[in-house]
C-alpha atoms as a PDB file:
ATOM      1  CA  UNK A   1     193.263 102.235 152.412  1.00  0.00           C
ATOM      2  CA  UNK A   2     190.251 100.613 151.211  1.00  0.00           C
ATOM      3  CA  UNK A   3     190.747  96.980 149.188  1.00  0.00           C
ATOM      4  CA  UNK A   4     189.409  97.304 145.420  1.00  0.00           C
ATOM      5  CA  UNK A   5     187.705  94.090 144.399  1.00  0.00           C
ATOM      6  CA  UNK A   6     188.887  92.805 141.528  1.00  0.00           C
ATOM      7  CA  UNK A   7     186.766  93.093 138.080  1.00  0.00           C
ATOM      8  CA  UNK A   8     184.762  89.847 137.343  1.00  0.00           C
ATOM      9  CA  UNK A   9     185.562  88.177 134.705  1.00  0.00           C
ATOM     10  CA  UNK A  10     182.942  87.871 132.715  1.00  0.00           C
ATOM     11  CA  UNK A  11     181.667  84.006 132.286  1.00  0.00           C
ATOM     12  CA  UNK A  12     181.874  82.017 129.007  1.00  0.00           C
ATOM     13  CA  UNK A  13     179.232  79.579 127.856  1.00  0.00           C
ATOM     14  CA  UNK A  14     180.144  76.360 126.777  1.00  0.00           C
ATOM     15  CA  UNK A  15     180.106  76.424 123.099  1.00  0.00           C
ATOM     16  CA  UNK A  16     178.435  73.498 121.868  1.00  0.00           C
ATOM     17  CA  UNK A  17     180.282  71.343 119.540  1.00  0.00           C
ATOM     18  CA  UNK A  18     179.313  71.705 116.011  1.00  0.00           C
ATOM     19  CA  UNK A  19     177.747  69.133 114.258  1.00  0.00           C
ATOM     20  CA  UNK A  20     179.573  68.274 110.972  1.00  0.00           C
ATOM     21  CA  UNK A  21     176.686  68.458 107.939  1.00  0.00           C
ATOM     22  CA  UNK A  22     175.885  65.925 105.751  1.00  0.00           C
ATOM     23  CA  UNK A  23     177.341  65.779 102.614  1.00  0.00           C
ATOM     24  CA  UNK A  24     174.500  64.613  99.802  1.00  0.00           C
ATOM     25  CA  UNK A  25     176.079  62.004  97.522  1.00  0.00           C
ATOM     26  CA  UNK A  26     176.756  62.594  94.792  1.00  0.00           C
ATOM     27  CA  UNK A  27     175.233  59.420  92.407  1.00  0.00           C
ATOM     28  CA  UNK A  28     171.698  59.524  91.778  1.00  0.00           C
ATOM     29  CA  UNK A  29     168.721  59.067  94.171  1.00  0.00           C
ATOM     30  CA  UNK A  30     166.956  55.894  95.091  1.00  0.00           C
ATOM     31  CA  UNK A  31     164.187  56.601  93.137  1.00  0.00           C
ATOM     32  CA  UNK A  32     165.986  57.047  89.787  1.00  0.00           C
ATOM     33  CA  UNK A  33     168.029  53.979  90.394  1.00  0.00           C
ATOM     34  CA  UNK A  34     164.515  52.400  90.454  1.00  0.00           C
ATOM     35  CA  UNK A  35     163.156  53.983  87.568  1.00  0.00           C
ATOM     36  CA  UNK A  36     166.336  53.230  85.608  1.00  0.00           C
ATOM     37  CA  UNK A  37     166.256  49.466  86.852  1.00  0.00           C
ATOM     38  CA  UNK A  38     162.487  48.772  85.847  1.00  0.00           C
ATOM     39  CA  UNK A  39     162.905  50.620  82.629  1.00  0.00           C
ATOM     40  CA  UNK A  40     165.925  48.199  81.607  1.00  0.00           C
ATOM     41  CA  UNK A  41     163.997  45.421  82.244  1.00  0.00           C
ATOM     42  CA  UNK A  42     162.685  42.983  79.630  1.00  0.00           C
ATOM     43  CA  UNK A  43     160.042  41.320  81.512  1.00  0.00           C
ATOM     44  CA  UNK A  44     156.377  41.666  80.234  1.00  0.00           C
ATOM     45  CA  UNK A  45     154.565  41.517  83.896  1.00  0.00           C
ATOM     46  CA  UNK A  46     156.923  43.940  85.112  1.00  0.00           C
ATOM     47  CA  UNK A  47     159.725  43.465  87.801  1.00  0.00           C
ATOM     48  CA  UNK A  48     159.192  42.022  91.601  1.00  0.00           C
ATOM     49  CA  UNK A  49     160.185  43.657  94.376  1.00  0.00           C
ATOM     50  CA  UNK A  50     163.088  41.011  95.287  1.00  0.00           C
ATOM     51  CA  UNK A  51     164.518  41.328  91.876  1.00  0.00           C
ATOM     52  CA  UNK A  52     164.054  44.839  91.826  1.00  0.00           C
ATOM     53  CA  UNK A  53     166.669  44.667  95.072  1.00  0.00           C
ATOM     54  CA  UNK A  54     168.569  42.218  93.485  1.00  0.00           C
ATOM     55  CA  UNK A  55     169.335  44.758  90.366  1.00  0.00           C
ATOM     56  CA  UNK A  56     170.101  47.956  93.108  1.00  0.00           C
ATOM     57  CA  UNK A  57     172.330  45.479  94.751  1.00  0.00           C
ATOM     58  CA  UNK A  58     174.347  44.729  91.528  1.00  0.00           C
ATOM     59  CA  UNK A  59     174.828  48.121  91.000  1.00  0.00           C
ATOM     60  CA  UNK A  60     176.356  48.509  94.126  1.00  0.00           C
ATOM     61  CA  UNK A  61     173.659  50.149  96.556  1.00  0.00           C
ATOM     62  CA  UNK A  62     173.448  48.612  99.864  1.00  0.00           C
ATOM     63  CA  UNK A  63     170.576  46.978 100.062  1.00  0.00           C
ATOM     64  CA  UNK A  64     170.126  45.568 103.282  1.00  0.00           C
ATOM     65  CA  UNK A  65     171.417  48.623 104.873  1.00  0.00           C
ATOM     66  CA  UNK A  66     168.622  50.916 103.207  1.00  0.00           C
ATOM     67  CA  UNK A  67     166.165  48.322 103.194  1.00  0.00           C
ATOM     68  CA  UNK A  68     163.385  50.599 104.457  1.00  0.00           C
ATOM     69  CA  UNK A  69     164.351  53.559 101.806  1.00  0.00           C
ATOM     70  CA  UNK A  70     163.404  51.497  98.957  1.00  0.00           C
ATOM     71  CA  UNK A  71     160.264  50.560  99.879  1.00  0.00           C
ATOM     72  CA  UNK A  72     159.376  53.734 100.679  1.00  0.00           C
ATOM     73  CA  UNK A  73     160.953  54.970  97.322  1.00  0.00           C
ATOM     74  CA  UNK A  74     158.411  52.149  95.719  1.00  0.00           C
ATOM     75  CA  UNK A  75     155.665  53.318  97.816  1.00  0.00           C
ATOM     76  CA  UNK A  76     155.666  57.138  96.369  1.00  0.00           C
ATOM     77  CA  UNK A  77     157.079  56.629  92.951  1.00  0.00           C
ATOM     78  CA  UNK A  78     153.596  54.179  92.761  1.00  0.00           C
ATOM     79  CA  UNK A  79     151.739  56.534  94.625  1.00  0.00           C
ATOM     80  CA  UNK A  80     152.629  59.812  91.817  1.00  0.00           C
ATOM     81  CA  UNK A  81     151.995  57.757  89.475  1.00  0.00           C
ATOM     82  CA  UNK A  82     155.506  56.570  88.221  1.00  0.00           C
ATOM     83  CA  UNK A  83     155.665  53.423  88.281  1.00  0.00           C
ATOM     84  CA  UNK A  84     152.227  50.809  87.849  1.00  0.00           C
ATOM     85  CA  UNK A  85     151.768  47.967  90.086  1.00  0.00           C
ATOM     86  CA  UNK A  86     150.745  44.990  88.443  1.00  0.00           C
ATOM     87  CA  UNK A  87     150.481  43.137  91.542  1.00  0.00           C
ATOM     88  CA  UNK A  88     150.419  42.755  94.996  1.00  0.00           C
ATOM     89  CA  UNK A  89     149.757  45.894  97.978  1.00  0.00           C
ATOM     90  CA  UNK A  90     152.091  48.405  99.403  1.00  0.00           C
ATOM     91  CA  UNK A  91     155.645  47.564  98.393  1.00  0.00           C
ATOM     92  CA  UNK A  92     155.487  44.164  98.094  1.00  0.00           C
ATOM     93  CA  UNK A  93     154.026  43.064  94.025  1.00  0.00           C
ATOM     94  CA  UNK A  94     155.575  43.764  90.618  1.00  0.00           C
ATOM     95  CA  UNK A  95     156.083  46.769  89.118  1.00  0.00           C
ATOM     96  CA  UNK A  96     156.423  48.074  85.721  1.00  0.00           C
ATOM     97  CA  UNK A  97     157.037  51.967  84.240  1.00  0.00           C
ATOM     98  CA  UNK A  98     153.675  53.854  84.099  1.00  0.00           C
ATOM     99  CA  UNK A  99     152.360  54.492  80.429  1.00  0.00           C
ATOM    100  CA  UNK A 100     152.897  58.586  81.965  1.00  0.00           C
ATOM    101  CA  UNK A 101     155.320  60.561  79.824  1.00  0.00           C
ATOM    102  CA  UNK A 102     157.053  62.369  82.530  1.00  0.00           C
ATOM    103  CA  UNK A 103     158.042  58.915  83.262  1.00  0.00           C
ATOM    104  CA  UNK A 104     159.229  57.986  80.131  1.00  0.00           C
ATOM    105  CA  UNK A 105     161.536  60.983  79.905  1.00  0.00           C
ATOM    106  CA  UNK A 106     163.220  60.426  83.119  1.00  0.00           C
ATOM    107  CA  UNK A 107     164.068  57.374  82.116  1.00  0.00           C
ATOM    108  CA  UNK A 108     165.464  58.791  78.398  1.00  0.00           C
ATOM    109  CA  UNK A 109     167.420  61.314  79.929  1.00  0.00           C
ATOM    110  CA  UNK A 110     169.362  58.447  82.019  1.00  0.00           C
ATOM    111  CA  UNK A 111     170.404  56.282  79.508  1.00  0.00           C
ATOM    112  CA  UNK A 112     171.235  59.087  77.081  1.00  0.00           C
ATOM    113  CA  UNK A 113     174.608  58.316  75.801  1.00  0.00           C
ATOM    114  CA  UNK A 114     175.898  61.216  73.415  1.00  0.00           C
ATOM    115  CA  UNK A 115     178.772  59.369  71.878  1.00  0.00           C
ATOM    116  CA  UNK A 116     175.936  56.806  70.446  1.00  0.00           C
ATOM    117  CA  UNK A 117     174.192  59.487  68.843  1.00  0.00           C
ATOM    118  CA  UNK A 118     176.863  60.537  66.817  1.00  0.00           C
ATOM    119  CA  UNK A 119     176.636  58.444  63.848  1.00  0.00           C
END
């Protein structure tokens, strides 16, 4: 009798592993930490770059790590107009809140605290 070849099995790719997503976190982006920490300051001039870190880093964002992220943050919230630079180029200089009321309001809606508003 004549042999029968068995069926081939069909072959299976090699599923690539899936990459887990990232999760955004959840507390609020560099850029309002900024806005927040140059609105609460009391200086006239505006606030440096180095004690604009210093305040992020008090609040408990890592600094050195994202080094990079807040000068870049700097860099746009200057460049739309959010923040004024007083002095110096780039990211480097002081910075204060632009006279802009978009910028203003962001900066109300943060520290809006509803149980001080009910007097």
């Amino acid at each position: 009798m004549a042999e029968v070849a068995p069926p081939k099995e069909a072959k299976k790719k090699a599923s690539k592993p899936k990459t887990a997503q990232k999760k955004k976190s959840s507390g609020p982006s560099v850029s309002e930490l900024i806005l927040e920490a140059v609105a609460a300051s009391k200086e006239r001039r505006g606030l440096s770059l180095s004690a604009l870190k210093k305040e992020l880093a008090a609040k408990g964002y890592d600094v050195v790590r994202n080094n990079s992220r807040v000068n870049a943050a700097v860099r746009r919230l200057v460049e739309n107009g959010k923040l004024l630079r007083t002095k110096g180029t780039g990211a480097a200089g002081t910075f204060k809140l632009a006279k802009s009321t978009e910028a203003k309001q962001i900066c109300c809606v943060m520290q809006y605290n509803p149980k001080s508003m009910q007097r």
